[in-house]
C-alpha atoms as a PDB file:
ATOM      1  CA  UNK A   1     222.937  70.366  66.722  1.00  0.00           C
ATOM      2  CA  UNK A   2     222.375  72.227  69.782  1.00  0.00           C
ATOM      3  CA  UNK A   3     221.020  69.035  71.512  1.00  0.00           C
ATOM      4  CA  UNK A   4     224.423  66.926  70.387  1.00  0.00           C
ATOM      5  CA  UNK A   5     226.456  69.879  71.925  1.00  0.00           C
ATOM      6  CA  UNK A   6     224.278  69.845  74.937  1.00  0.00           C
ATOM      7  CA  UNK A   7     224.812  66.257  75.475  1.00  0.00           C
ATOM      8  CA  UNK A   8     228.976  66.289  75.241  1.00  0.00           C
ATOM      9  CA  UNK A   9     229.197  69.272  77.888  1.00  0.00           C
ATOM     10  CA  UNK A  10     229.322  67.479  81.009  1.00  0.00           C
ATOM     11  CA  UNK A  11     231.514  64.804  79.964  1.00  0.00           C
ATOM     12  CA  UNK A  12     234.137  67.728  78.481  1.00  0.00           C
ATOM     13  CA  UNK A  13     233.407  69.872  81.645  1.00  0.00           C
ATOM     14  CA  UNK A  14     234.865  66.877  83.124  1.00  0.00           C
ATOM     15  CA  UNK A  15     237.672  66.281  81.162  1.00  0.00           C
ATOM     16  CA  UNK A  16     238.417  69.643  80.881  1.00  0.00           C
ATOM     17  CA  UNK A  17     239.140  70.002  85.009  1.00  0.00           C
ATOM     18  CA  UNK A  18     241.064  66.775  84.791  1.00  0.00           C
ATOM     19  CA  UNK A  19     243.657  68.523  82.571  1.00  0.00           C
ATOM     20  CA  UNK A  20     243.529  71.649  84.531  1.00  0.00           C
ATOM     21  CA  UNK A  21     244.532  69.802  87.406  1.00  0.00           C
ATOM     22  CA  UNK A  22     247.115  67.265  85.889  1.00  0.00           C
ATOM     23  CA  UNK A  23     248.770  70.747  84.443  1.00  0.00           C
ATOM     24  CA  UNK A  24     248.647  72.346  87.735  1.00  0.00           C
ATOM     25  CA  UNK A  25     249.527  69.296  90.030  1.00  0.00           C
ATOM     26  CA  UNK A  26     253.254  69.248  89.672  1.00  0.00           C
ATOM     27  CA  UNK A  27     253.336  72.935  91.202  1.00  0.00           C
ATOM     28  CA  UNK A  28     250.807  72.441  94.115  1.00  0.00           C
ATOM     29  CA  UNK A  29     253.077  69.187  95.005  1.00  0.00           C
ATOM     30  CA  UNK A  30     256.572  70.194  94.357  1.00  0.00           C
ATOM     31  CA  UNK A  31     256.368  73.353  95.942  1.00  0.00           C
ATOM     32  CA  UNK A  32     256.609  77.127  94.767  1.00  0.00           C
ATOM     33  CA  UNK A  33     259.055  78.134  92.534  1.00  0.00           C
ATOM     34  CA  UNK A  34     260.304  82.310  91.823  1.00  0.00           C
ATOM     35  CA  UNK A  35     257.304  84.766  92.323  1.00  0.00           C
ATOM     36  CA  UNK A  36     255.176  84.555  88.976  1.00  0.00           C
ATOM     37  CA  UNK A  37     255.265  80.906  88.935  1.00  0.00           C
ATOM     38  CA  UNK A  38     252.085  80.105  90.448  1.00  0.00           C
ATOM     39  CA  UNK A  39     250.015  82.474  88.034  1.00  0.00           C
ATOM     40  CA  UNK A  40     251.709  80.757  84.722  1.00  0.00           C
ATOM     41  CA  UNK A  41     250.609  77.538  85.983  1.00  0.00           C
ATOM     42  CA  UNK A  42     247.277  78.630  86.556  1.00  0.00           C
ATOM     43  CA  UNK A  43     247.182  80.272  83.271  1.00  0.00           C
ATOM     44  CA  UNK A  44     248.648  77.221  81.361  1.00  0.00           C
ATOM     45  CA  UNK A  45     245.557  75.257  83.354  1.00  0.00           C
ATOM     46  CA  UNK A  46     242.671  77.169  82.501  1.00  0.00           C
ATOM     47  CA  UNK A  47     244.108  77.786  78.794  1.00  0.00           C
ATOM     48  CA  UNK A  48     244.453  73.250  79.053  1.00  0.00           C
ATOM     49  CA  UNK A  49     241.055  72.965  80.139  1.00  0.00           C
ATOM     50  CA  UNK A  50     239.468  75.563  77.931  1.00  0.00           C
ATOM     51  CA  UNK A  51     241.423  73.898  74.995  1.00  0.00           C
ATOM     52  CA  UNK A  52     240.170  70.175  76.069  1.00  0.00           C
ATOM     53  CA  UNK A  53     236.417  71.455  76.806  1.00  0.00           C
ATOM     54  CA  UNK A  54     236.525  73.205  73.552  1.00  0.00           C
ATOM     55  CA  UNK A  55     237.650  70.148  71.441  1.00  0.00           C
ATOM     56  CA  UNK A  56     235.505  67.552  72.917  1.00  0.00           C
ATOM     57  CA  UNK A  57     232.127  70.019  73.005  1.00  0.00           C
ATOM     58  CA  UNK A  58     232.222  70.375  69.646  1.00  0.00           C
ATOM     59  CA  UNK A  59     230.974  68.657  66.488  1.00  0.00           C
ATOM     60  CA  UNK A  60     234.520  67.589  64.992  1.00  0.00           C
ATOM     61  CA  UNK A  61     237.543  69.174  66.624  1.00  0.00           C
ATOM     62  CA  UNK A  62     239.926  70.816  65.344  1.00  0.00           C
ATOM     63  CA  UNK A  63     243.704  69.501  66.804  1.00  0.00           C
ATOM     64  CA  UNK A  64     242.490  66.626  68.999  1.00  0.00           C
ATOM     65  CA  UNK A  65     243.058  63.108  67.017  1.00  0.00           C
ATOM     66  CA  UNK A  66     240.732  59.975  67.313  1.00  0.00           C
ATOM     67  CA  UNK A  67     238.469  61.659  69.879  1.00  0.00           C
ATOM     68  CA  UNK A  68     235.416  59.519  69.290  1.00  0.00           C
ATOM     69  CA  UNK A  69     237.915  55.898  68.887  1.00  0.00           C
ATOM     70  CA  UNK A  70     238.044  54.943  72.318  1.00  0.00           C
ATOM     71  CA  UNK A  71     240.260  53.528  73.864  1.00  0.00           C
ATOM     72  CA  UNK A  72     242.984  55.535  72.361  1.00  0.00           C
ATOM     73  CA  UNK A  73     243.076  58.819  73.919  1.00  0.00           C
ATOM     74  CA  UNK A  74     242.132  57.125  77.821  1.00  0.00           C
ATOM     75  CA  UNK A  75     245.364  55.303  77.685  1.00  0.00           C
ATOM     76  CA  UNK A  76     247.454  58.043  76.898  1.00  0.00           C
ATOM     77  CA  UNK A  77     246.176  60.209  79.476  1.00  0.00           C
ATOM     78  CA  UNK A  78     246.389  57.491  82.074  1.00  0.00           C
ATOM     79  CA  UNK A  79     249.944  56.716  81.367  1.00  0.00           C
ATOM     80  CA  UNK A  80     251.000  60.017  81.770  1.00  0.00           C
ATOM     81  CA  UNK A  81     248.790  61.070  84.401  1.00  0.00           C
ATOM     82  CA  UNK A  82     250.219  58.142  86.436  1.00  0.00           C
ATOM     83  CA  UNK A  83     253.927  59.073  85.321  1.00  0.00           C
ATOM     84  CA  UNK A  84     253.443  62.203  86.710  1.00  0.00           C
ATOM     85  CA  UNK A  85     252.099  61.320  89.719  1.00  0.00           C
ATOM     86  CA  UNK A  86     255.038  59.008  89.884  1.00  0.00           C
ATOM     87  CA  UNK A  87     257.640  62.059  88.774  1.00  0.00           C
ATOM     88  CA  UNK A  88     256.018  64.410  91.432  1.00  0.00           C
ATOM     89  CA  UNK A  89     256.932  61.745  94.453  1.00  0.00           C
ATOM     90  CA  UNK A  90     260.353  61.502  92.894  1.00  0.00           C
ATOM     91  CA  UNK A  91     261.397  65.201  92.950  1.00  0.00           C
ATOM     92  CA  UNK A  92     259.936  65.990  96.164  1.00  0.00           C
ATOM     93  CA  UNK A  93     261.871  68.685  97.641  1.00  0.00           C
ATOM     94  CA  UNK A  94     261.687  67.361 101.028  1.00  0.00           C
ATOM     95  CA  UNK A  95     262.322  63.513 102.102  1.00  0.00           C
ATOM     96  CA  UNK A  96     259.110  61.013 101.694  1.00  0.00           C
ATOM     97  CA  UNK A  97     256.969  60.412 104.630  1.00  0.00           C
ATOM     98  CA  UNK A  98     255.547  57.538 104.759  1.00  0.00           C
ATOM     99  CA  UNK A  99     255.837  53.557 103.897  1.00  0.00           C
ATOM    100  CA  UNK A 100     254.329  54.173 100.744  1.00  0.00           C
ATOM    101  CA  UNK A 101     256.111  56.966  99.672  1.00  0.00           C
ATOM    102  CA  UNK A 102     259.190  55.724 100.825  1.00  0.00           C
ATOM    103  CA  UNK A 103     259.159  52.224  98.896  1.00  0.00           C
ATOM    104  CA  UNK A 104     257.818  54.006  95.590  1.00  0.00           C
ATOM    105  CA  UNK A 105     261.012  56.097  95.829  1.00  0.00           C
ATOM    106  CA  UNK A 106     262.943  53.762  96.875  1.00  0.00           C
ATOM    107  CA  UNK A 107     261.998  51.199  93.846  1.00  0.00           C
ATOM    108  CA  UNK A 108     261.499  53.398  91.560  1.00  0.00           C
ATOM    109  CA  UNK A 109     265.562  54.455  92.059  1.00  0.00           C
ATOM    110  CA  UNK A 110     266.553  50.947  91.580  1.00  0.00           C
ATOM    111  CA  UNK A 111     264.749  51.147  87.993  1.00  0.00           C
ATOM    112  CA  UNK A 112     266.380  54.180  87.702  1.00  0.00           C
ATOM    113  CA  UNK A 113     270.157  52.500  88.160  1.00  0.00           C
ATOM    114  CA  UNK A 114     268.819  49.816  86.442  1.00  0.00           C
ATOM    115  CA  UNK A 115     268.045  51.525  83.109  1.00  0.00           C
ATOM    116  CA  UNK A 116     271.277  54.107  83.110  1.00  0.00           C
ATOM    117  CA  UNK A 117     273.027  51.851  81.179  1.00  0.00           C
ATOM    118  CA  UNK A 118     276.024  53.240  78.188  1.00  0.00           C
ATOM    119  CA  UNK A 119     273.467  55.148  75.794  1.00  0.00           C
ATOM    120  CA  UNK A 120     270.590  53.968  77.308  1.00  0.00           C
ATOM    121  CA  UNK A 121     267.365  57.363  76.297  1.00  0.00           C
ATOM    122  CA  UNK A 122     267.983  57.300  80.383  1.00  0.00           C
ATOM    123  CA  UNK A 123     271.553  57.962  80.810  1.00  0.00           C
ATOM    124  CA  UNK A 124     271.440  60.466  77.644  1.00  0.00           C
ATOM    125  CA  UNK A 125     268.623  62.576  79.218  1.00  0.00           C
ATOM    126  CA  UNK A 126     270.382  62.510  83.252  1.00  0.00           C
ATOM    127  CA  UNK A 127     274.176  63.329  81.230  1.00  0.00           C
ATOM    128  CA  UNK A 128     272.719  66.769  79.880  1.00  0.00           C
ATOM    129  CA  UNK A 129     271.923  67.736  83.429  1.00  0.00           C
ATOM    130  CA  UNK A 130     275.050  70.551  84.509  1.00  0.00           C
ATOM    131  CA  UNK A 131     278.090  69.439  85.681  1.00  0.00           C
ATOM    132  CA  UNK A 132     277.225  71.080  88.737  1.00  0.00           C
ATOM    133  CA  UNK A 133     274.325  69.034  90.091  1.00  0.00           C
ATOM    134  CA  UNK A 134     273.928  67.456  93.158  1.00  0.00           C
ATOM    135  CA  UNK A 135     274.347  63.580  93.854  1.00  0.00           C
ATOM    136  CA  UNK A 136     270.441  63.542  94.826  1.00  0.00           C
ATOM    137  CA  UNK A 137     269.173  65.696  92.389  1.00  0.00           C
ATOM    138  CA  UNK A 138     270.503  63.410  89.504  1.00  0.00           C
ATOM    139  CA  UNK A 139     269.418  60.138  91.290  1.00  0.00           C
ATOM    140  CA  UNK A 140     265.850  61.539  91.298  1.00  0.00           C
ATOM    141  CA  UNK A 141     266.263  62.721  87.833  1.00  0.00           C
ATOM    142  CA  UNK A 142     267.520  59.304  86.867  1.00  0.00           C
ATOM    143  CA  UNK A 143     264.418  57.752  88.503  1.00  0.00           C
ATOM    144  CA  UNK A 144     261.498  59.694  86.841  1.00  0.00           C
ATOM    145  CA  UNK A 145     262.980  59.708  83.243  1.00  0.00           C
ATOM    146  CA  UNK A 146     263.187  55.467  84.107  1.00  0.00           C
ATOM    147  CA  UNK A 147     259.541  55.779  85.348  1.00  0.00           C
ATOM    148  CA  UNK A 148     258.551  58.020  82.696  1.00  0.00           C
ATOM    149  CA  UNK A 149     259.894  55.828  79.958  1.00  0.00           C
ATOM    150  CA  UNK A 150     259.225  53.009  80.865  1.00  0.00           C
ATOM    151  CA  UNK A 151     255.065  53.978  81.201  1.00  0.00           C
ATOM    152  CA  UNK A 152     255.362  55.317  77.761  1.00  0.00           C
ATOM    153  CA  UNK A 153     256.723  52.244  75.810  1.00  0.00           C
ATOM    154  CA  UNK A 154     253.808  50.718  78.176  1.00  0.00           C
ATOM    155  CA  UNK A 155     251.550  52.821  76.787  1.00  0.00           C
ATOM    156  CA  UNK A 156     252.718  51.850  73.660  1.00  0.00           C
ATOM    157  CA  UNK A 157     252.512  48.166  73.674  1.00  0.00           C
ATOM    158  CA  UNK A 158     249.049  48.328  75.547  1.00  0.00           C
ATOM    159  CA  UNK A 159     247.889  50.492  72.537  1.00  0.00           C
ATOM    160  CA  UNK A 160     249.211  47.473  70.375  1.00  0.00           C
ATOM    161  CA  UNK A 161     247.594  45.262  72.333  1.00  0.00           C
ATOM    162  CA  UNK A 162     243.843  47.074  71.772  1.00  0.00           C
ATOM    163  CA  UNK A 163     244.748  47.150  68.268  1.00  0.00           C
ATOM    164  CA  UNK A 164     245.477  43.426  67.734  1.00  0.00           C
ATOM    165  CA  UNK A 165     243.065  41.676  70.172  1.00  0.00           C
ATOM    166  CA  UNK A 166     240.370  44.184  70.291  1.00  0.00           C
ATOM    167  CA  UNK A 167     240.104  45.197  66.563  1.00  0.00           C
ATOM    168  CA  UNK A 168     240.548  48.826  67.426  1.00  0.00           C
ATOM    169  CA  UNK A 169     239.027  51.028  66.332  1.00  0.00           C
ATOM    170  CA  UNK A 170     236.193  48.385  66.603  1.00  0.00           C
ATOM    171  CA  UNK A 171     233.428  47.290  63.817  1.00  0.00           C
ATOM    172  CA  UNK A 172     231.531  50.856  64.249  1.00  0.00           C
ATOM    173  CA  UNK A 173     232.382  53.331  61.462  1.00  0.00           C
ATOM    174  CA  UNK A 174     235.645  55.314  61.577  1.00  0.00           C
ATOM    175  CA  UNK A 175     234.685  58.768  61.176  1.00  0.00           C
ATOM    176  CA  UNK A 176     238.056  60.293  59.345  1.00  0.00           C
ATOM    177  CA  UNK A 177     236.116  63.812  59.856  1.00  0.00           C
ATOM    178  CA  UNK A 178     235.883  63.924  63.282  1.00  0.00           C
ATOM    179  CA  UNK A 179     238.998  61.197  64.177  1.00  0.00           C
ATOM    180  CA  UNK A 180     241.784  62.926  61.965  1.00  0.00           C
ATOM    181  CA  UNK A 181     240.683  66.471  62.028  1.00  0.00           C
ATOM    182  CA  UNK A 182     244.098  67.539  60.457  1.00  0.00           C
ATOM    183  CA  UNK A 183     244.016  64.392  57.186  1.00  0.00           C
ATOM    184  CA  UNK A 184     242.709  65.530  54.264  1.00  0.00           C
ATOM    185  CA  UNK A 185     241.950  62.385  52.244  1.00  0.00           C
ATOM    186  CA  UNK A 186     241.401  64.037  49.190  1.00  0.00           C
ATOM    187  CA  UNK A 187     244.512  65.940  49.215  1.00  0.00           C
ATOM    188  CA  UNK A 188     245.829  64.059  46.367  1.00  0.00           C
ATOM    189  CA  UNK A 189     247.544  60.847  46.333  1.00  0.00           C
ATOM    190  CA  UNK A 190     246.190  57.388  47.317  1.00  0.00           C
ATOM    191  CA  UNK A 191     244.755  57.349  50.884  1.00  0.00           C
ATOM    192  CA  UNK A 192     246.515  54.144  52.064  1.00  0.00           C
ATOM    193  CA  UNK A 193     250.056  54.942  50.606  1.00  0.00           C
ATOM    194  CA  UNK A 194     249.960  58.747  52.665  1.00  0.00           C
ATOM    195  CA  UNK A 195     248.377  56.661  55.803  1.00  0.00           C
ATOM    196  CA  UNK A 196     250.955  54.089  55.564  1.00  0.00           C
ATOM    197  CA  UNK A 197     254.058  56.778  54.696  1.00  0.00           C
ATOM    198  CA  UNK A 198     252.756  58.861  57.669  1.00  0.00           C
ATOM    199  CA  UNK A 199     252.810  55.896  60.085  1.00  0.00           C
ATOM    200  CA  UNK A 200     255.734  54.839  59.051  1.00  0.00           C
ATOM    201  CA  UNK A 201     257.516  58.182  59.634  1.00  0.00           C
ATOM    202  CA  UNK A 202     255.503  58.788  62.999  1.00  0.00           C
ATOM    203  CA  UNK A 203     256.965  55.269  64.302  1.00  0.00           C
ATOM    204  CA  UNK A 204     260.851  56.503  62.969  1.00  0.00           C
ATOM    205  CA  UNK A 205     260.570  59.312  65.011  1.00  0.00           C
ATOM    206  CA  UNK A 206     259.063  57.479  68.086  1.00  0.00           C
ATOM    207  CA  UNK A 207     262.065  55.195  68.430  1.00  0.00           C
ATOM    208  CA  UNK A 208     264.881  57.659  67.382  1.00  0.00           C
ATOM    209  CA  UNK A 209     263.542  60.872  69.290  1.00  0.00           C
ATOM    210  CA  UNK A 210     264.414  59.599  73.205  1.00  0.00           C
ATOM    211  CA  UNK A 211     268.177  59.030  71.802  1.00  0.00           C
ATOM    212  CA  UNK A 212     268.104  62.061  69.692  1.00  0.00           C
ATOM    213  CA  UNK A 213     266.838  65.036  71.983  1.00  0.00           C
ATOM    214  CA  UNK A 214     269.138  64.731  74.554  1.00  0.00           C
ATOM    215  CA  UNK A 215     272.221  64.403  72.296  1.00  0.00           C
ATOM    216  CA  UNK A 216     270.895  67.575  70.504  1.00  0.00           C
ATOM    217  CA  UNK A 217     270.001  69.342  73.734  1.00  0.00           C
ATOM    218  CA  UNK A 218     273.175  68.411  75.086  1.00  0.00           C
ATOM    219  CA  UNK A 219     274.696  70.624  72.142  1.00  0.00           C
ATOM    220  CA  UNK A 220     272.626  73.212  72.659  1.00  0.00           C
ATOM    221  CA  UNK A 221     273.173  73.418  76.385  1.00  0.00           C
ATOM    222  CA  UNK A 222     269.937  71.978  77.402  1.00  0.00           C
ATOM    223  CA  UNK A 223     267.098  71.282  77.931  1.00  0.00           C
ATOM    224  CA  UNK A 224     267.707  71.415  81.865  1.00  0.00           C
ATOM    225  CA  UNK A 225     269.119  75.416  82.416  1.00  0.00           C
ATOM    226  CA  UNK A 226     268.698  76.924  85.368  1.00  0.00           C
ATOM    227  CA  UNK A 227     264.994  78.014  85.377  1.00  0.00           C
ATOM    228  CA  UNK A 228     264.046  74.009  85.152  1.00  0.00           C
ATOM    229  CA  UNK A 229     266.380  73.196  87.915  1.00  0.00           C
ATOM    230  CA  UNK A 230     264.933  76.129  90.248  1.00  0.00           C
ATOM    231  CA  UNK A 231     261.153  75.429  89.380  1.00  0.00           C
ATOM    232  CA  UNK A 232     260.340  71.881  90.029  1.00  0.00           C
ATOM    233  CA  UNK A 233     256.768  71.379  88.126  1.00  0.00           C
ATOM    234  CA  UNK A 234     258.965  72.569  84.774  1.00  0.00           C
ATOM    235  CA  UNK A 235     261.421  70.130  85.482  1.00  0.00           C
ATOM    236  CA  UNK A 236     258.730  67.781  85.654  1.00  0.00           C
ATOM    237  CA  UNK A 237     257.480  68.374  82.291  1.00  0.00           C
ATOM    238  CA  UNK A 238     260.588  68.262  80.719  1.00  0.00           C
ATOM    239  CA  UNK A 239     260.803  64.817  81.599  1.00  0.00           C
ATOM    240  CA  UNK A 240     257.239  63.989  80.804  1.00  0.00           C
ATOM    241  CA  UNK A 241     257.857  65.735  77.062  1.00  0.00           C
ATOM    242  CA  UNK A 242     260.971  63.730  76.541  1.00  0.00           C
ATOM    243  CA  UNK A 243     258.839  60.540  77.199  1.00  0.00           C
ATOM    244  CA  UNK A 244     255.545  60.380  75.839  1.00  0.00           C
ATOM    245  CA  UNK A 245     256.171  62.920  73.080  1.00  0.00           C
ATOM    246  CA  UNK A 246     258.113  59.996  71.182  1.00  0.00           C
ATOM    247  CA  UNK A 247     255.653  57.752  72.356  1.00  0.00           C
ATOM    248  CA  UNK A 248     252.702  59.272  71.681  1.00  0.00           C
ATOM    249  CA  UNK A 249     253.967  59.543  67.981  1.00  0.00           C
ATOM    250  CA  UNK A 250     254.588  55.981  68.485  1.00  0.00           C
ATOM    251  CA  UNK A 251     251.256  55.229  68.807  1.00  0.00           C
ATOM    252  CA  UNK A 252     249.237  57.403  66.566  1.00  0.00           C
ATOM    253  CA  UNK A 253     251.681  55.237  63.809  1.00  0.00           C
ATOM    254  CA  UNK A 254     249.907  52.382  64.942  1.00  0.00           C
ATOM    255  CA  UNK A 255     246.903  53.938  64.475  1.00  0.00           C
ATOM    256  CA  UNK A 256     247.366  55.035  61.005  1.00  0.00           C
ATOM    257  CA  UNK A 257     248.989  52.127  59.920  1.00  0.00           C
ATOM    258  CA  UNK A 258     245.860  49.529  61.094  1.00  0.00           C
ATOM    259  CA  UNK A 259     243.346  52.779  59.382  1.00  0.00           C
ATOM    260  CA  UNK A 260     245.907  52.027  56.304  1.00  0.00           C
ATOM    261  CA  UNK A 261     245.042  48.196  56.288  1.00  0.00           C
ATOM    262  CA  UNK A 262     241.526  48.373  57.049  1.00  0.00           C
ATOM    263  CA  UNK A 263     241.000  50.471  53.926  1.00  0.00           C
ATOM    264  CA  UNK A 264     242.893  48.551  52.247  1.00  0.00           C
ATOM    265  CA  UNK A 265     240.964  45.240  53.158  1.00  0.00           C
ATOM    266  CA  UNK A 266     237.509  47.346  52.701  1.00  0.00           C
ATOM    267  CA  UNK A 267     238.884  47.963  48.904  1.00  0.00           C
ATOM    268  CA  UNK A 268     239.908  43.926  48.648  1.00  0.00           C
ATOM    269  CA  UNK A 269     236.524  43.038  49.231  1.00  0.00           C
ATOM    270  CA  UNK A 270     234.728  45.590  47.034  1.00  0.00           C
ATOM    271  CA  UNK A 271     237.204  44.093  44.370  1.00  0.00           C
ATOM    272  CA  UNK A 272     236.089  41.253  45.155  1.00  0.00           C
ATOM    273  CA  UNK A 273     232.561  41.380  45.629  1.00  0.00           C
ATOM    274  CA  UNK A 274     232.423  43.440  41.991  1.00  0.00           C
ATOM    275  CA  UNK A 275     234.402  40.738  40.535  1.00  0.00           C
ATOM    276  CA  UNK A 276     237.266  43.367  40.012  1.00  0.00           C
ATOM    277  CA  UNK A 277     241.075  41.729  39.481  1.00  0.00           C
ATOM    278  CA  UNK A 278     242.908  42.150  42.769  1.00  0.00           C
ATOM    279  CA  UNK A 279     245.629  44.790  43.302  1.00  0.00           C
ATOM    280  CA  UNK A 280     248.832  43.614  43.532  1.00  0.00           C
END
């Protein structure tokens, strides 16, 4: 046991100051915000990298899903990472220097204008900003919810793409333990039907939750107040919840719905191996 743990720490040491610094980027980028700000963020790092060094350290986690069915978790984090990366040029307080900068803003506006279509998820989330905002603010808010969206349905689609071409999760035993810390297959109920019911609902609220928020929020005279438009980094995450929350649901249906068929292939070919009459 203690030689398993032993093994994992460097690799979760590692992830764990990844996350501490993809929490805490936005705010060394963007600038400071009011006084306090820069202790939260450091706070919300450490508590991110203790949580990710705790999860992947140990035996089975405990919140994490498919940590141990690679490729799955390294796409997600690369897609946001990269979005915001992306965000962080975007909402630069101070105009790019630079070619590169300058084009990456540049193009990533046009995608912006390009996707704020009549109830497009873009033009929703940019509408609930207040009436007040300026011309350049918007534009830049317009840009990174394009950028951010667009990467997530990526994400998406890529994931579908390791699941139909590469046979995720692979021909290694799944490990439901350790993979889907939070299923409890003998809860009652056949496992395929709940896998297939909860995959089904996951992918519902992937597609309906980027139209959704922001008409609710709207309503509720949010989500951008006036504490997200003075702090940068939290207008950052705003966008990058709106995004790859939805998606990231998105793509854990996926994942239960091919877990769903493969158990229900493994049962097939018990049935038929044991000479057993097929289920319909």
């Amino acid at each position: 046991m203690l030689r398993i743990v032993s093994s994992r720490a460097p690799a979760a040491v590692l992830r764990a100051g990844v996350i501490a610094v993809l929490v805490a980027w936005p705010h060394l980028t963007l600038g400071h915000g009011p006084s306090g700000t820069a202790q939260l963020v450091a706070l919300f790092a450490v508590m991110a990298g203790l949580f990710t060094f705790s999860e992947y350290v140990a035996q089975a986690p405990s919140i994490v899903e498919f940590r141990d069915a690679r490729p799955y978790n390294r796409i997600r984090f690369a897609s946001l990472a990269l979005a915001v990366l992306l965000t962080c040029v975007l909402l630069r307080p101070f105009p790019a220097s630079g070619f590169l900068a300058s084009w990456i803003q540049g193009l990533c506006r046009t995608w912006g204008e390009v996707l704020y279509f009549p109830w497009s998820p873009v033009r929703l989330l940019v509408d609930t900003l207040p009436a007040g905002t300026s011309a350049g603010l918007r534009r830049s808010v317009c840009a990174a919810a394009a950028v951010a969206y667009s990467l997530s349905l990526t994400m998406v689609l890529i994931f579908a793409c390791v699941v139909r071409l590469r046979n995720w999760p692979g021909r290694t035993a799944f490990n439901v333990w350790i993979n889907l810390p939070q299923f409890d297959p003998t809860a009652g109920g056949d496992v395929v039907g709940r896998l297939q019911r909860d995959a089904q609902v996951n992918l519902v609220l992937g597609l309906l939750l980027p139209i959704l928020a922001p008409l609710v929020a709207d309503l509720l005279s949010g989500p951008f107040d006036g504490l997200a438009l003075r702090e940068p980094s939290a207008l950052v995450w705003m966008v990058m919840a709106w995004a790859f929350i939805p998606s990231s649901l998105a793509m854990r249906g996926l994942a239960l719905n091919r877990l769903a068929w493969m158990i229900a292939v493994h049962r097939a070919r018990m049935r038929r191996g044991e000479g057993l009459p097929q289920a319909a």
